[in-house]
C-alpha atoms as a PDB file:
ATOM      1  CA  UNK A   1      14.145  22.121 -22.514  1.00  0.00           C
ATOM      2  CA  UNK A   2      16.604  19.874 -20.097  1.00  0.00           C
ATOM      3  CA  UNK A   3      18.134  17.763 -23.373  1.00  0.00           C
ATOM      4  CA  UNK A   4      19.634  15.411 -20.621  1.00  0.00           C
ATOM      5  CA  UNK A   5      16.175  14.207 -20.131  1.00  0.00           C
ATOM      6  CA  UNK A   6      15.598  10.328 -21.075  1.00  0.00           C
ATOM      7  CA  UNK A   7      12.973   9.723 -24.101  1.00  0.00           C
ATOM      8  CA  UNK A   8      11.331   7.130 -25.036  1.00  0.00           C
ATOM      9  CA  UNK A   9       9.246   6.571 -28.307  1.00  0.00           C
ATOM     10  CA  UNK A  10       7.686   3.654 -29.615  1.00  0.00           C
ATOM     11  CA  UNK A  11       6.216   3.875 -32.630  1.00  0.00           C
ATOM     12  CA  UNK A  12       3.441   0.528 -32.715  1.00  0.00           C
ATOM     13  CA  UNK A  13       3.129   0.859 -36.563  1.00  0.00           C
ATOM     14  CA  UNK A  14       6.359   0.223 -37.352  1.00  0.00           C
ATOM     15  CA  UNK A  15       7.185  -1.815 -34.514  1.00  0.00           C
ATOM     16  CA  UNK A  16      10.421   0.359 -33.682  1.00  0.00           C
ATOM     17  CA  UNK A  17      11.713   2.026 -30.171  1.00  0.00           C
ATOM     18  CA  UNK A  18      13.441   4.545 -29.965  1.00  0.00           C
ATOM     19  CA  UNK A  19      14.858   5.874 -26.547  1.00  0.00           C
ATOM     20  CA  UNK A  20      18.167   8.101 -25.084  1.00  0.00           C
ATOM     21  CA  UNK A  21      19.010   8.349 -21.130  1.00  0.00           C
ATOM     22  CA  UNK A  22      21.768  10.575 -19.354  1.00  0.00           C
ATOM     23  CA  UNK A  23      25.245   9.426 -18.393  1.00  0.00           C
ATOM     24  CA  UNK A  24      25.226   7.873 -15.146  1.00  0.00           C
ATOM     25  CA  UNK A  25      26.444   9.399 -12.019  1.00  0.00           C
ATOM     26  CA  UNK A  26      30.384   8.886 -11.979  1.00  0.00           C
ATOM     27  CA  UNK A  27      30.843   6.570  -9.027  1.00  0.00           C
ATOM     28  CA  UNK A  28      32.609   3.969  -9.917  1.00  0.00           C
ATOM     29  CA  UNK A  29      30.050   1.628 -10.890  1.00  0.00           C
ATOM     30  CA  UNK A  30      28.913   1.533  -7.021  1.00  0.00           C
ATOM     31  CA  UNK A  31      25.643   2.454  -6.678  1.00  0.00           C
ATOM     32  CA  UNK A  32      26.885   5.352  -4.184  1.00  0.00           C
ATOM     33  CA  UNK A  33      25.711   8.522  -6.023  1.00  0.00           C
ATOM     34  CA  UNK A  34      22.258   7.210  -6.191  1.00  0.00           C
ATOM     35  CA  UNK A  35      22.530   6.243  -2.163  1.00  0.00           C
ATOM     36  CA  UNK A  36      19.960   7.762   0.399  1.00  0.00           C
ATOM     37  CA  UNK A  37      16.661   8.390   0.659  1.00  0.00           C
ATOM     38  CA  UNK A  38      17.430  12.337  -0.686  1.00  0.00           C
ATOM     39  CA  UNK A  39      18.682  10.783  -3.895  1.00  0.00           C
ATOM     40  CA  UNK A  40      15.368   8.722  -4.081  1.00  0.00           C
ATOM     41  CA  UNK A  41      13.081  11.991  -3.679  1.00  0.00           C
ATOM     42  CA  UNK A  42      15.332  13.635  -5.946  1.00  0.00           C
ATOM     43  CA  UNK A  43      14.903  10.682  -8.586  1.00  0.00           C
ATOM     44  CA  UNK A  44      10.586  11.235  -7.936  1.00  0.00           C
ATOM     45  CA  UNK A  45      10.415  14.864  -8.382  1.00  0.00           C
ATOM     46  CA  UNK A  46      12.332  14.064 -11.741  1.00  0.00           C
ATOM     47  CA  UNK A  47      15.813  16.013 -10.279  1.00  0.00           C
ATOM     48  CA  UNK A  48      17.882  12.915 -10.901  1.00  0.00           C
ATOM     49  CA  UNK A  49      17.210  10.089 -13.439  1.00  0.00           C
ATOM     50  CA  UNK A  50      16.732   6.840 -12.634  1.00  0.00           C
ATOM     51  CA  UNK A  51      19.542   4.357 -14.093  1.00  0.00           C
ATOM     52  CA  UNK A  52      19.753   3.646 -17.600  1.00  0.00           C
ATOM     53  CA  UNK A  53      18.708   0.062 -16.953  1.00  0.00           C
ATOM     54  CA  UNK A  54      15.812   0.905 -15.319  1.00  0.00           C
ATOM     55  CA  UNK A  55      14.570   3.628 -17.689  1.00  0.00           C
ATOM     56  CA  UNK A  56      14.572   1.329 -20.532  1.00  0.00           C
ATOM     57  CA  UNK A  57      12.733  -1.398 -18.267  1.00  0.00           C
ATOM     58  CA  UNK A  58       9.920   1.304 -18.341  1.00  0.00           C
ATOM     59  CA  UNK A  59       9.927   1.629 -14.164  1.00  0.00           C
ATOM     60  CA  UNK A  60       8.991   5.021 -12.984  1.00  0.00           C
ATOM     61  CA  UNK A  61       9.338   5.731  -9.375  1.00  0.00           C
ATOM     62  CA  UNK A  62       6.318   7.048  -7.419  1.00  0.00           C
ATOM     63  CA  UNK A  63       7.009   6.969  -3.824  1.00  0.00           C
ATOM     64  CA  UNK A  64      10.047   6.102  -1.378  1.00  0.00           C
ATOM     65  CA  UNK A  65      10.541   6.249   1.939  1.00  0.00           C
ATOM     66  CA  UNK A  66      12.247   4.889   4.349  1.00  0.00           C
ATOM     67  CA  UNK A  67      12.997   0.909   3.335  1.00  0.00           C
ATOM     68  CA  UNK A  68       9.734   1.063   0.500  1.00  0.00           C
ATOM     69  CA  UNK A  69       9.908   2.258  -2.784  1.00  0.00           C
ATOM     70  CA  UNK A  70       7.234   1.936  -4.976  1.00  0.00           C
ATOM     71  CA  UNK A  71       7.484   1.976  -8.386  1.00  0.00           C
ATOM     72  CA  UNK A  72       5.337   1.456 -11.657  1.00  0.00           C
ATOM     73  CA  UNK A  73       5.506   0.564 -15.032  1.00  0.00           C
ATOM     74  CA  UNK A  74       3.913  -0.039 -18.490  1.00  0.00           C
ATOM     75  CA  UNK A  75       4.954  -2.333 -20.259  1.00  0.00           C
ATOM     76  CA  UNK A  76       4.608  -1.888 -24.121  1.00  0.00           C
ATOM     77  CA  UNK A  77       4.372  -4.810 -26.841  1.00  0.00           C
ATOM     78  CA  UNK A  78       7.977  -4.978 -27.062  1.00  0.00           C
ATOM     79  CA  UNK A  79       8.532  -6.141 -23.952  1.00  0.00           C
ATOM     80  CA  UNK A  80       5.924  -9.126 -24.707  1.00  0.00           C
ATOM     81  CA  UNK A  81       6.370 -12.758 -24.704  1.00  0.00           C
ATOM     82  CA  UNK A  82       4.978 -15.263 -27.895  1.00  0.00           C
ATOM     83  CA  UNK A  83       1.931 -15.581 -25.895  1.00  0.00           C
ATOM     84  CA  UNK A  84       1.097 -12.009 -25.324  1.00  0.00           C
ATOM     85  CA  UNK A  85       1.888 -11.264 -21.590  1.00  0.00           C
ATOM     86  CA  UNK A  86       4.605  -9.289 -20.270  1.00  0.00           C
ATOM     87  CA  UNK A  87       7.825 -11.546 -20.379  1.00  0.00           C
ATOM     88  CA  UNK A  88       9.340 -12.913 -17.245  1.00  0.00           C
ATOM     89  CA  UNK A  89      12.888 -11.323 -17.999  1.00  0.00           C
ATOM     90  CA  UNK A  90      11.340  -8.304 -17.816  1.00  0.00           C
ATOM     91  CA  UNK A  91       9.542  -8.330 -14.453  1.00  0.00           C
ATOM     92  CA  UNK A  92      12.584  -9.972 -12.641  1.00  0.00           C
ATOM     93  CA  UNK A  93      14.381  -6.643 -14.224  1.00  0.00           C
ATOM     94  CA  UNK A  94      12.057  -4.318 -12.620  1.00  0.00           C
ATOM     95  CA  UNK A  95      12.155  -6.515  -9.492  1.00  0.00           C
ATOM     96  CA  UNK A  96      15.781  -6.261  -9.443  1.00  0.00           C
ATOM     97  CA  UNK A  97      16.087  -2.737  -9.595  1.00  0.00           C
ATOM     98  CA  UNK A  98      13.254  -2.337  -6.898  1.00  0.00           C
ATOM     99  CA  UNK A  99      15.701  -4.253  -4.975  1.00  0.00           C
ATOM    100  CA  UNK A 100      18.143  -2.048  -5.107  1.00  0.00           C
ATOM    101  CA  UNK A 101      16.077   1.285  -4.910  1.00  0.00           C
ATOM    102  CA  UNK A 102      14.786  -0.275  -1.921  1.00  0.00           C
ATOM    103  CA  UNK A 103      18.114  -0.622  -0.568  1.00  0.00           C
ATOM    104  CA  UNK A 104      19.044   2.631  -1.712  1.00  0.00           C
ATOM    105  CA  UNK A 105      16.189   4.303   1.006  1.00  0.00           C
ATOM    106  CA  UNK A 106      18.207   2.793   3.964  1.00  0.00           C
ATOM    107  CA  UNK A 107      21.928   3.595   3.349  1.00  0.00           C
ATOM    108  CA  UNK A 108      23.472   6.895   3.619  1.00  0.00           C
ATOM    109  CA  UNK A 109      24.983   8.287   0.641  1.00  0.00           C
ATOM    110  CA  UNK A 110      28.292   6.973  -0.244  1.00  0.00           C
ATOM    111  CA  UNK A 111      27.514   3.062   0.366  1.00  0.00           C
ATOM    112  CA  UNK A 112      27.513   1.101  -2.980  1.00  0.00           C
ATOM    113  CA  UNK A 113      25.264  -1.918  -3.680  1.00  0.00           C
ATOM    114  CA  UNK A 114      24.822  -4.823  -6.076  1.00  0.00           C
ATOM    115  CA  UNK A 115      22.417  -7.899  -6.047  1.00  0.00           C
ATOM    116  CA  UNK A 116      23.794 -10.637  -4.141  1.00  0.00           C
ATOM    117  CA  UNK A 117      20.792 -13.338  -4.502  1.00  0.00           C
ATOM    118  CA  UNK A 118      17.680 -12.833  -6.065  1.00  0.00           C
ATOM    119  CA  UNK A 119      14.475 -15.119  -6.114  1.00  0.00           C
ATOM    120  CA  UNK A 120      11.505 -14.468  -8.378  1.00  0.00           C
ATOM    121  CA  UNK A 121       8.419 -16.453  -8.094  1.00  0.00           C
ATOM    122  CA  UNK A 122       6.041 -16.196 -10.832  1.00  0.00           C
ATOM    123  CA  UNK A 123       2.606 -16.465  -9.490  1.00  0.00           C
ATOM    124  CA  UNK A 124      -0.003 -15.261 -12.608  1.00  0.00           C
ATOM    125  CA  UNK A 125       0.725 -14.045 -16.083  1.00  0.00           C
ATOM    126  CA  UNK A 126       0.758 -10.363 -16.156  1.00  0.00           C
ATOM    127  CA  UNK A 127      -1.168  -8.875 -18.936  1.00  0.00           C
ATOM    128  CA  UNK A 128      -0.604  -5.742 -20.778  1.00  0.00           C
ATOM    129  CA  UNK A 129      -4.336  -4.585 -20.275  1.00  0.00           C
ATOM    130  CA  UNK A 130      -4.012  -5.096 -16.311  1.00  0.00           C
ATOM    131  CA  UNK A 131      -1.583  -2.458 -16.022  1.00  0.00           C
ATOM    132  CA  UNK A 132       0.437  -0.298 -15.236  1.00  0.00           C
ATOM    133  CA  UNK A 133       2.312  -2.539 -12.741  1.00  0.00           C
ATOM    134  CA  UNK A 134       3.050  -1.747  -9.045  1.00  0.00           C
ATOM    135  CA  UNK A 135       6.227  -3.025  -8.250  1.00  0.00           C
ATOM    136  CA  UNK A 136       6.831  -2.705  -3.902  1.00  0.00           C
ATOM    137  CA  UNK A 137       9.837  -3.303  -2.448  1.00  0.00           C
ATOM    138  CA  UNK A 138      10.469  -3.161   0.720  1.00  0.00           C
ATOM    139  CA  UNK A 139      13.761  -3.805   3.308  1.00  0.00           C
ATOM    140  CA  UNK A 140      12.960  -6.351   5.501  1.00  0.00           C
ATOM    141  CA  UNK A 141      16.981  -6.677   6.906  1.00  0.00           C
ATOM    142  CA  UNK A 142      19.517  -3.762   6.272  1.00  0.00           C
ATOM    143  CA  UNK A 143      22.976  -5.196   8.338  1.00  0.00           C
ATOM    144  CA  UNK A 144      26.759  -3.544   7.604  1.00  0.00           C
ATOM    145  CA  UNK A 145      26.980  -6.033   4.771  1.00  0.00           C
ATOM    146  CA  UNK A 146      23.699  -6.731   3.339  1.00  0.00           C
ATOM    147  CA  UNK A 147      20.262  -5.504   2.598  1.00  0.00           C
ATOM    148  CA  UNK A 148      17.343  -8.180   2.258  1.00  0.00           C
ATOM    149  CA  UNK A 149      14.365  -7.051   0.104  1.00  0.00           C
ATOM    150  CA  UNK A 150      10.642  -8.318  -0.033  1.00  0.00           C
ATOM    151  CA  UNK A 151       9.056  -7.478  -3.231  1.00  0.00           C
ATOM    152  CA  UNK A 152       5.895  -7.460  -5.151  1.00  0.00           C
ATOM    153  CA  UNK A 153       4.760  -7.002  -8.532  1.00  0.00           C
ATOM    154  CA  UNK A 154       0.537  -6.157  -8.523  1.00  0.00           C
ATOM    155  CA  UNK A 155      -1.507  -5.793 -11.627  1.00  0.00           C
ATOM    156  CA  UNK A 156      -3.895  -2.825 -12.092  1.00  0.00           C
ATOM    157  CA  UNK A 157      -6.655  -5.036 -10.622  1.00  0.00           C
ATOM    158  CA  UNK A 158      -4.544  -5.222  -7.378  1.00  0.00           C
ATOM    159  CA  UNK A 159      -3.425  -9.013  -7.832  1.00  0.00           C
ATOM    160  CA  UNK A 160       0.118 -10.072  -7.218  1.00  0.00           C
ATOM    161  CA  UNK A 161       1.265 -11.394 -10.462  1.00  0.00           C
ATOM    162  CA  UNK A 162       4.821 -12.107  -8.671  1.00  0.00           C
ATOM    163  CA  UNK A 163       6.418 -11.935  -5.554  1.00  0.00           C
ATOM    164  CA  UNK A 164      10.189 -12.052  -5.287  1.00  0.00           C
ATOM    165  CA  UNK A 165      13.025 -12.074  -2.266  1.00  0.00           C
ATOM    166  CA  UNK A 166      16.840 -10.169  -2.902  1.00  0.00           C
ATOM    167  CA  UNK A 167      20.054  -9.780  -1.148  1.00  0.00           C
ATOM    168  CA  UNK A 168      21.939  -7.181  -1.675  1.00  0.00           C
ATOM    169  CA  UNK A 169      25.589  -6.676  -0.751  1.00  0.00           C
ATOM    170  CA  UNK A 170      26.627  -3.633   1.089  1.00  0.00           C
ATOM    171  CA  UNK A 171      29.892  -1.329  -0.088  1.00  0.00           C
ATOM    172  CA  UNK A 172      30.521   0.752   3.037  1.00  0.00           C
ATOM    173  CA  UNK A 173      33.159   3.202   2.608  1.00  0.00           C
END
């Protein structure tokens, strides 16, 4: 049993969450270790975690290639708002980290990366029976010193609950 593994338990009775991750990659707070469309596969085939951040966001990465990733997630009850739908804090998190996972597909590794701009609209309310969420991101610019993502956020029933735009700033060695 890999005890580095992340886990994640919610108990819904007594409303309590429990859930550990592995140290990041030492990088310097950069971005670089988890650079390149290798590290992506890696992160898929559950060889490398995602980042803390995005673990406890509940994202799960499905599919990458070059300038897409795709990710999902499942949002439990804690993640609610008062009126029962998945809070907006939460899906511009998981937008924000498709942003840079996105990014991550089209730089080699060793370039760093942190969100520059970052525009969420909020289109429908996303409800916790209409999912998992698909969250697609994909490069629409990658330059020397920044990256600028398109990105999507469907409901199970294939409607776009949000769509968002990002920069993201480049570190090149």
């Amino acid at each position: 049993m890999n005890t580095d593994a992340p886990s994640d338990t919610v108990d819904p009775d007594t409303r309590t969450r429990t859930y550990t991750w592995p140290e990041p990659p030492a990088d310097g707070g950069h971005n670089t270790a988890s650079a390149g469309l290798p590290a992506l596969q890696a992160m898929i085939a559950g060889e490398r975690p995602l980042s803390p951040a995005a673990y406890t966001l509940g994202l799960r990465a499905t599919s990458a290639e070059e300038g897409l990733i795709v990710m999902t997630a499942t949002p439990a009850e804690w993640a609610l708002n008062n009126g029962g739908t998945v809070h907006g804090g939460i899906v511009s998190g998981w937008v924000d980290s498709a942003l840079g996972y996105a990014t991550a597909s089209v730089v080699e590794e060793g370039v760093g990366f942190n969100t520059l701009d970052l525009t969420v609209r909020y289109i429908r309310a996303l409800r916790p029976d209409r999912t998992p969420a698909t969250i697609r991101a994909e490069v629409e610019h990658a330059g020397r010193t920044t990256s600028v993502v398109q990105v999507k956020v469907i409901d199970s029933e294939g409607r776009t609950c949000a769509s968002a735009s990002g920069v993201m700033v480049l570190f090149r060695p």
